[in-house]
Protein backbone atom coordinates (compact mmCIF):
# COMPACT_ATOMS: atom_id res chain seq x y z
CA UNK A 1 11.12 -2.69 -17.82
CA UNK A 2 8.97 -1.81 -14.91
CA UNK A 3 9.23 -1.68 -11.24
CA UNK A 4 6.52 -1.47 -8.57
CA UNK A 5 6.63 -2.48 -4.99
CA UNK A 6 5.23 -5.55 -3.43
CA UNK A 7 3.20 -5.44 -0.57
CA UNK A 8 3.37 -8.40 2.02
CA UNK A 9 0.55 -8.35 5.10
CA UNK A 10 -0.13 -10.43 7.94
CA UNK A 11 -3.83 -11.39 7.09
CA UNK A 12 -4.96 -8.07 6.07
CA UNK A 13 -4.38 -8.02 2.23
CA UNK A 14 -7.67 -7.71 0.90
CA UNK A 15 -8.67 -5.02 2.98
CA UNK A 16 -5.66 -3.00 2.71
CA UNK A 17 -5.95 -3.42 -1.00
CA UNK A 18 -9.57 -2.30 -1.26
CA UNK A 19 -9.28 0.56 1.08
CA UNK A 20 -5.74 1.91 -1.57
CA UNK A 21 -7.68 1.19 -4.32
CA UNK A 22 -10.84 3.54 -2.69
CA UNK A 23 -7.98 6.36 -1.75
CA UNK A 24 -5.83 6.25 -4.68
CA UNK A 25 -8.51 5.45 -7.12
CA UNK A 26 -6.91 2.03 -8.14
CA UNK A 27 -8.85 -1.44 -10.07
CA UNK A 28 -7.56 -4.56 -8.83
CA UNK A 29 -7.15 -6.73 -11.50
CA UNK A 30 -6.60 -9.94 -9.77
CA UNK A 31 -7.41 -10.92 -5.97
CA UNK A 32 -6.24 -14.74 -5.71
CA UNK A 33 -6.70 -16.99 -2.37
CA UNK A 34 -4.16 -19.78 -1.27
CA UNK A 35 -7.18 -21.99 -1.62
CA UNK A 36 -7.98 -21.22 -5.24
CA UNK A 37 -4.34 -22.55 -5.95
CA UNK A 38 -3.16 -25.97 -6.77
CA UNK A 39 -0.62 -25.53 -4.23
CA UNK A 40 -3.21 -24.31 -1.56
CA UNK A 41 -3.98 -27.45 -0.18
CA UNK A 42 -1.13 -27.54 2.11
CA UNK A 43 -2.38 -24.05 3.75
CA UNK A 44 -4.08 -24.93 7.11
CA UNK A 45 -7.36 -23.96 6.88
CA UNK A 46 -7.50 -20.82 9.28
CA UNK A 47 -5.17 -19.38 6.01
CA UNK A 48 -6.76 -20.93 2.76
CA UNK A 49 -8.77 -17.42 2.61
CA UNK A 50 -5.95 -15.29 2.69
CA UNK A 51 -4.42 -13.53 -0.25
CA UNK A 52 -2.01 -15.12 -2.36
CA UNK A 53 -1.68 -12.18 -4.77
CA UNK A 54 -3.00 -9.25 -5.14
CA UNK A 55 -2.53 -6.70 -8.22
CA UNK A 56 -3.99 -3.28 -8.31
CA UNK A 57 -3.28 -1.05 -11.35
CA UNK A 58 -2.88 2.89 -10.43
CA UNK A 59 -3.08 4.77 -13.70
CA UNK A 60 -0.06 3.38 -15.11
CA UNK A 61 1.37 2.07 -12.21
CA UNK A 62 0.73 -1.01 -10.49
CA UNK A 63 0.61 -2.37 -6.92
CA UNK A 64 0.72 -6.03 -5.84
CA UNK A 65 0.53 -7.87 -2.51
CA UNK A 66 -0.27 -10.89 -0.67
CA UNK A 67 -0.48 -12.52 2.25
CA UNK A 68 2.86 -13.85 3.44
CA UNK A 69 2.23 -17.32 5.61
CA UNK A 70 3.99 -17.77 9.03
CA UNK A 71 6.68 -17.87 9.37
CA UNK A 72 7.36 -15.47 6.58
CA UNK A 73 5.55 -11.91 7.02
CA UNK A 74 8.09 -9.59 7.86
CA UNK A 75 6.74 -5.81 8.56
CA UNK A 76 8.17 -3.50 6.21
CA UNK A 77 11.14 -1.48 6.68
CA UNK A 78 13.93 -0.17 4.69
CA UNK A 79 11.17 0.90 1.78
CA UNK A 80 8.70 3.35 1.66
CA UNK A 81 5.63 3.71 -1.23
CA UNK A 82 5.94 6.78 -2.74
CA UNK A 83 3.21 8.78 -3.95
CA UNK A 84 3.97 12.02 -6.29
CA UNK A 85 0.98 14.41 -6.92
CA UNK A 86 0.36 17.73 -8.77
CA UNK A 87 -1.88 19.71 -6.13
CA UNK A 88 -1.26 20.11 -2.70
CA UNK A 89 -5.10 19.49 -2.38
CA UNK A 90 -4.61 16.14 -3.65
CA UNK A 91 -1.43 15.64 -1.56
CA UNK A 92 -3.90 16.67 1.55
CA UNK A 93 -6.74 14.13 0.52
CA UNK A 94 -4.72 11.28 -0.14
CA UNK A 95 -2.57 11.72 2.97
CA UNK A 96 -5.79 12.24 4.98
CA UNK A 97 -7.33 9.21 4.48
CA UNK A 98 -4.05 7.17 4.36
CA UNK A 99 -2.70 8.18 7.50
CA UNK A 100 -6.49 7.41 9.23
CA UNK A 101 -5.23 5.72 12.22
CA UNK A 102 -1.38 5.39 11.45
CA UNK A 103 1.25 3.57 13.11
CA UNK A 104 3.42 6.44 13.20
CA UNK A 105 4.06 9.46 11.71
CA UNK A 106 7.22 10.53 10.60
CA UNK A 107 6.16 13.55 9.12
CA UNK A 108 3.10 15.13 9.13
CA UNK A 109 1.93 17.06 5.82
CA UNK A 110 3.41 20.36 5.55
CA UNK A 111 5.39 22.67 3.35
CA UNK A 112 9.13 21.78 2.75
CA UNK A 113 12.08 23.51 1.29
CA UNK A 114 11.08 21.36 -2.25
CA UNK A 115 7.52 20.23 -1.54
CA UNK A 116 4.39 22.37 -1.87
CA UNK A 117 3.18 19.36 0.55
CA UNK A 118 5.44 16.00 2.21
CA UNK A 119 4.76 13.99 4.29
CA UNK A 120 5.96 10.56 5.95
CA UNK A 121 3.93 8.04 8.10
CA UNK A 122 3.23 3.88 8.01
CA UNK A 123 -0.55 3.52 7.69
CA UNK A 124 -2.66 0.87 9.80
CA UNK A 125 -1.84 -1.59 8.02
CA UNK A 126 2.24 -1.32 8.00
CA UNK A 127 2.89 0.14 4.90
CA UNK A 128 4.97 2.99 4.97
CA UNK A 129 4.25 6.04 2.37
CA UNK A 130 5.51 9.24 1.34
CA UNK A 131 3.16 11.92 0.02
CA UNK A 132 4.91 14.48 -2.17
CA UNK A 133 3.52 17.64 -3.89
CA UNK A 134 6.32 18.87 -6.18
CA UNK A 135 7.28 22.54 -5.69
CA UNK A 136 7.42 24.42 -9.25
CA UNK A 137 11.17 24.33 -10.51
């Protein structure tokens, strides 16, 4: 069994997707439109070009997203992406260019009483992510 989180936008799949897969160093296997679908010919036009899935593998882990059609996108809460690394230099980069223009910040990067490096924040795009160095055990 595996479990990875699903990632619904407003319009701004594809470009959320290819910016993570530029940060985290992702390939996106599959980018599929509502319009390359049998199905997509009920989307009104203004949305045939929008994502109807997404799937972006991470190492062995794996990301997927779409689209959600109105009335349907609901912004994300309740969940946050978690991201585990083994430097604190990586836990800076990543959360660096992630947090670029963020929603809000929860928590910026610092040291914690079990983190070399945490941090909380929902990027420009809605998603909310945790960045987590590991302190030694």
């Amino acid at each position: 069994m595996k479990i990875n989180a699903y990632l619904n936008f407003d319009g701004k799949c594809e470009e959320a997707f290819n910016f993570y897969a530029g940060v985290l160093g992702g390939k996106i296997e599959a980018m599929i439109r509502f319009d390359e679908m049998p199905e997509g010919g009920d989307m009104p036009k203004e949305l045939a070009k929008n994502i109807m899935h997404t799937t972006m593998h991470i190492g062995d882990n794996v990301l997927m997203g779409s689209d959600a059609p109105p009335p349907y996108f609901q912004k994300a809460q309740g969940m946050t992406v978690a991201i585990n690394v083994d430097t604190p230099e990586e836990a800076e980069r990543i959360y660096g260019a992630l947090s670029k223009d963020a929603q809000n910040t929860m928590m910026p990067l610092g040291e914690t009483s079990w983190a070399q490096r945490f941090a909380m924040f929902t990027d420009k795009y809605g998603t909310p992510w945790m960045v987590n160095c590991p302190k030694p055990m």
